[in-house]
Protein backbone atom coordinates (compact mmCIF):
# COMPACT_ATOMS: atom_id res chain seq x y z
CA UNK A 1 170.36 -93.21 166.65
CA UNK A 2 168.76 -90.00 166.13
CA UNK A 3 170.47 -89.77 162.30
CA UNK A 4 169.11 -93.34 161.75
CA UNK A 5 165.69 -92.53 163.02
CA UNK A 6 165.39 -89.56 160.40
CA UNK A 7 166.87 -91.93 157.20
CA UNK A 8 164.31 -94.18 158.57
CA UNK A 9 161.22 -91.29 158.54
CA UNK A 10 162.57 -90.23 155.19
CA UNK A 11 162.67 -93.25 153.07
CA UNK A 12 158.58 -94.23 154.64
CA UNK A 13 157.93 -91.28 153.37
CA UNK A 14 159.45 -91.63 150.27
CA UNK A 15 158.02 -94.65 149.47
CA UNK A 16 154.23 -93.91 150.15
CA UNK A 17 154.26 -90.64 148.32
CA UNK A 18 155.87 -92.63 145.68
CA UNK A 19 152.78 -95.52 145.89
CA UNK A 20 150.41 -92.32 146.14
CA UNK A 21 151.52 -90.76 143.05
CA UNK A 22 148.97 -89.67 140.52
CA UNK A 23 150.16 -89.73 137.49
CA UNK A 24 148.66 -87.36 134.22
CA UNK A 25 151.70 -87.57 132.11
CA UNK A 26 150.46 -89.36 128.31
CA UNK A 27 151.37 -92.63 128.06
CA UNK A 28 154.11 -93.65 125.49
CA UNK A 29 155.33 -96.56 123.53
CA UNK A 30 158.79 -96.77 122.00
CA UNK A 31 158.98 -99.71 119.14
CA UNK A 32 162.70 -101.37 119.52
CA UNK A 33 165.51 -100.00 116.70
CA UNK A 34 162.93 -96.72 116.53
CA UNK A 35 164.04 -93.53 118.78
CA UNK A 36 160.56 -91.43 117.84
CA UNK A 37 157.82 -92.88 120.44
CA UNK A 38 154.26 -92.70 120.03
CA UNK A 39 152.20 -90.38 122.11
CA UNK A 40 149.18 -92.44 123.32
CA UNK A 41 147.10 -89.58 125.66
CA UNK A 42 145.67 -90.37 129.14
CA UNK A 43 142.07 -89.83 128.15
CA UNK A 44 140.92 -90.60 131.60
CA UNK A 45 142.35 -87.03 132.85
CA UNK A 46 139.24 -85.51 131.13
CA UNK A 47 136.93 -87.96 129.47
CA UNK A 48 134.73 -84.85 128.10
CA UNK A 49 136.81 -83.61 125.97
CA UNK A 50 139.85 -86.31 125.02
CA UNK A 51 143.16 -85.12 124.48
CA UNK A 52 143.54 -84.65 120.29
CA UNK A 53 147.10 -86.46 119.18
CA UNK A 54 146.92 -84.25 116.51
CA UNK A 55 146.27 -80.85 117.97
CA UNK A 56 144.09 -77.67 115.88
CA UNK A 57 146.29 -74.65 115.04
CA UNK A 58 146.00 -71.08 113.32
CA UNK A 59 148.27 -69.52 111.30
CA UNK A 60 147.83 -65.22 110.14
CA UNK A 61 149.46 -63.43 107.48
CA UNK A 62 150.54 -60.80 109.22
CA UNK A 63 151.99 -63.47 111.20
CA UNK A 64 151.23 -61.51 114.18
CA UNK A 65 148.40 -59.76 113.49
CA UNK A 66 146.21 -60.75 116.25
CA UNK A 67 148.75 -59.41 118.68
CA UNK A 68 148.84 -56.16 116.56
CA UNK A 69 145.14 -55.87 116.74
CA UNK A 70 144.67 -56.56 120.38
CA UNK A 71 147.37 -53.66 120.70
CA UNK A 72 145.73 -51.21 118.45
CA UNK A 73 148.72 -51.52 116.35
CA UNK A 74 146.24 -52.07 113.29
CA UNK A 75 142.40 -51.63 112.72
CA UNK A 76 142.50 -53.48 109.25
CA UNK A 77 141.55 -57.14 108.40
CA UNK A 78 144.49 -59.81 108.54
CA UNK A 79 145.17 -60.71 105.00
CA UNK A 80 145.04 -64.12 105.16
CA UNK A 81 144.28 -67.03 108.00
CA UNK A 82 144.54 -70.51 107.85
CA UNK A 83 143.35 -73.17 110.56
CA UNK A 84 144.81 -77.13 110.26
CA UNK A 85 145.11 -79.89 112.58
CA UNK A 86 148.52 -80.82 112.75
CA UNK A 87 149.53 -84.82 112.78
CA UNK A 88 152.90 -86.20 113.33
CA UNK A 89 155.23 -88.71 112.62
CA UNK A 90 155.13 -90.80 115.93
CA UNK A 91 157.78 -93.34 114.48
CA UNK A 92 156.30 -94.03 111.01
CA UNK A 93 157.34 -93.20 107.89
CA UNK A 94 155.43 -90.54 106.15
CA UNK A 95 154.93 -91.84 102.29
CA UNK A 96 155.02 -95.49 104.24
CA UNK A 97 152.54 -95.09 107.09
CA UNK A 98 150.98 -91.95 105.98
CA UNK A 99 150.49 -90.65 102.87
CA UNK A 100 150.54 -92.09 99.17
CA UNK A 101 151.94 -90.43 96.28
CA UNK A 102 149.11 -89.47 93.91
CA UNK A 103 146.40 -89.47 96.37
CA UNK A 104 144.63 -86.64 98.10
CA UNK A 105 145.47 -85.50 101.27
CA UNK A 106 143.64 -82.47 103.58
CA UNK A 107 147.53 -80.79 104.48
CA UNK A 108 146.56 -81.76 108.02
CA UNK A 109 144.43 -84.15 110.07
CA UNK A 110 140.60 -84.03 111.37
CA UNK A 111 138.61 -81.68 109.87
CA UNK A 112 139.53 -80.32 106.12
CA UNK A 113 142.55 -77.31 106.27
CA UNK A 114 140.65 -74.14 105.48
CA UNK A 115 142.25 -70.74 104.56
CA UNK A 116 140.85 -67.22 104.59
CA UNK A 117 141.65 -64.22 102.36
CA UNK A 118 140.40 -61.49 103.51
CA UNK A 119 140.65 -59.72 99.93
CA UNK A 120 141.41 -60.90 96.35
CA UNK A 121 144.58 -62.90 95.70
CA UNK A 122 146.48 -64.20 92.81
CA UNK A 123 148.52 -67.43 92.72
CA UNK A 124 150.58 -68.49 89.74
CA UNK A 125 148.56 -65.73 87.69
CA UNK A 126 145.26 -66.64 88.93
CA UNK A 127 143.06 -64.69 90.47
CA UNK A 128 141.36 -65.47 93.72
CA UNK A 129 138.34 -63.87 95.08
CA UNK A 130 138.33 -62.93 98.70
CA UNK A 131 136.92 -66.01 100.94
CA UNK A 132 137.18 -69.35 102.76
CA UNK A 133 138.34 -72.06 101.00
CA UNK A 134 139.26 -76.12 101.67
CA UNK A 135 142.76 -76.26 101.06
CA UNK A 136 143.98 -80.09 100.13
CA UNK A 137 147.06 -81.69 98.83
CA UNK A 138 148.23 -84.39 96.09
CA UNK A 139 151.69 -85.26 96.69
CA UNK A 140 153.68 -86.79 94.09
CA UNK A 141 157.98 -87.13 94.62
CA UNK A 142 158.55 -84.28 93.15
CA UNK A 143 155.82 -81.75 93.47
CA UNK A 144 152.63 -81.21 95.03
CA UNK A 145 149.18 -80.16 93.57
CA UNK A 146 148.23 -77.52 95.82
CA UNK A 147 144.06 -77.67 95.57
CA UNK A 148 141.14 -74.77 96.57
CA UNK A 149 137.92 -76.16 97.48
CA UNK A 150 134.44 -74.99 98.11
CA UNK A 151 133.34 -77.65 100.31
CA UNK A 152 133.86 -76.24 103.89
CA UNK A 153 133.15 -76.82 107.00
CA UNK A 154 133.54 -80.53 106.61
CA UNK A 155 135.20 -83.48 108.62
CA UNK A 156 138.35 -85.29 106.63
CA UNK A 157 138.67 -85.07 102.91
CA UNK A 158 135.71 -85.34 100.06
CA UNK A 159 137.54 -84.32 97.35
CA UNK A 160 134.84 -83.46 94.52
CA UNK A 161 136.41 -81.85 91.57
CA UNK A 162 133.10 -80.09 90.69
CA UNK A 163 133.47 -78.09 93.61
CA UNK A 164 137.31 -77.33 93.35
CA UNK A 165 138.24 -73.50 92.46
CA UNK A 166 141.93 -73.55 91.41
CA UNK A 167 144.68 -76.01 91.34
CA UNK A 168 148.58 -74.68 91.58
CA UNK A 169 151.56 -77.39 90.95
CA UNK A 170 154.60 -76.86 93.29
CA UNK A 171 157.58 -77.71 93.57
CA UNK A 172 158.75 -80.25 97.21
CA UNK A 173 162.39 -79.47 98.29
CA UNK A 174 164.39 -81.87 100.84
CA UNK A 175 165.71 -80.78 104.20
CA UNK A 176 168.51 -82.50 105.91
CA UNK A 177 166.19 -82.24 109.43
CA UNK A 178 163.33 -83.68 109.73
CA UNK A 179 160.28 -82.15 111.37
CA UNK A 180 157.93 -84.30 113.56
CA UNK A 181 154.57 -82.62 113.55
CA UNK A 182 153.06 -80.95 110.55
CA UNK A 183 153.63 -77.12 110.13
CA UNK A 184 151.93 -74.61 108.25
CA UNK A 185 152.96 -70.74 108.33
CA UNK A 186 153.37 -67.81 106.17
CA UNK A 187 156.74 -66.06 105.24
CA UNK A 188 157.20 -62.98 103.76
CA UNK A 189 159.34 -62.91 100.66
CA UNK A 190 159.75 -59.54 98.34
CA UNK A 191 156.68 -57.80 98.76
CA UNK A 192 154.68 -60.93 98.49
CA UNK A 193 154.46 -63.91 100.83
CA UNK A 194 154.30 -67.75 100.53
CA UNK A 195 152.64 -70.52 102.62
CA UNK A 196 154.91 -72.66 103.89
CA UNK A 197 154.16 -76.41 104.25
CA UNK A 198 157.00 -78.57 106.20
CA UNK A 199 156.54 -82.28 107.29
CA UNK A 200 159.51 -84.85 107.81
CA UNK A 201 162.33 -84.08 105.46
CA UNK A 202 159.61 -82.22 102.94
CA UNK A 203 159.16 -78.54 102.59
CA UNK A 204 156.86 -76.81 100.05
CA UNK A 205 155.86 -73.23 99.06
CA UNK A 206 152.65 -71.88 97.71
CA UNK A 207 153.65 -68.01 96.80
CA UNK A 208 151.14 -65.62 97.44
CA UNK A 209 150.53 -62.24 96.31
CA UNK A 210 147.91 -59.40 97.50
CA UNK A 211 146.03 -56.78 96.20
């Protein structure tokens, strides 16, 4: 009786913390024949300040360099920064759903991609005067126009040629693995470095050299 009595106890319990259950995980939605679901936040957890699907990130060259200063492992400027928003795939398909061949795009979602240099750079034989810059994208199959752009500080993509500073043609290689969210990061490579831009089966690089 007493063994019953517990199983008994247990399973009340079980069920009301189960009815009680608060639950702050983000909602999702799987479409049928599609294994990638769709992240759809719980904006009711904080209605102040709305959970971004496509979250704000910062990439340095050094790729570590706040950690380096904060250690007092350097007291020089980073050579380069850039700060995106990074949108993903969530089962569509990117030059489907997404993106069109041929038409600008900011490398990123909400507010325009900018990048820092901290000093002069040159790219594909061009020099680049230390600064901030809107950094955009037009994709075509085969290679990507890599764009700098006065127009900061702005929300989404204006493009206004009047305003652009350089342009910089690419070439787009295929992976076999996809990647679901947007990524931007620099890699060193023989004394220079190049920016790295990887999406879905796509992965481009913008070399960069410093003074």
């Amino acid at each position: 009786m007493k063994a019953l009595a517990l199983i008994f106890f247990a399973s009340v319990i079980s069920f009301a913390c189960t009815n009680n259950k608060t639950d702050n995980t983000p909602l999702t939605d799987s479409k049928k024949g599609d294994s990638v679901e769709i992240i759809k936040p719980d904006n009711s957890i904080n209605p102040f300040d709305p959970t971004d699907v496509s979250p704000m990130d910062m990439s340095y060259f050094p790729v570590d360099y706040p950690q380096m200063k904060m250690s007092k492992a350097t007291s020089a400027l980073p050579k380069a920064r850039i700060i995106y928003s990074r949108p993903h795939l969530g089962g569509r398909r990117l030059f489907q759903n997404l993106l069109k061949y041929g038409e600008p795009w900011r490398l990123g979602a909400n507010e325009a991609t900018e990048i820092d240099f901290y000093n002069e750079v040159t790219i594909q034989n061009k020099k680049i005067k230390a600064g901030r810059y809107v950094l955009y994208c037009i994709p075509e199959k085969e290679t990507w126009t890599i764009v700098l752009n006065n127009n900061i500080d702005s929300w989404g993509l204006h493009p206004d040629a009047s305003q652009d500073i350089a342009r910089f043609q690419i070439p787009v290689t295929i992976k076999e693995d996809p990647l679901e969210f947007f990524t931007m990061y620099f890699e060193e490579k023989n004394n220079a470095v190049d920016l790295v831009m990887e999406w879905d089966h796509l992965e481009a690089h913008l070399p960069i050299t410093f003074k």
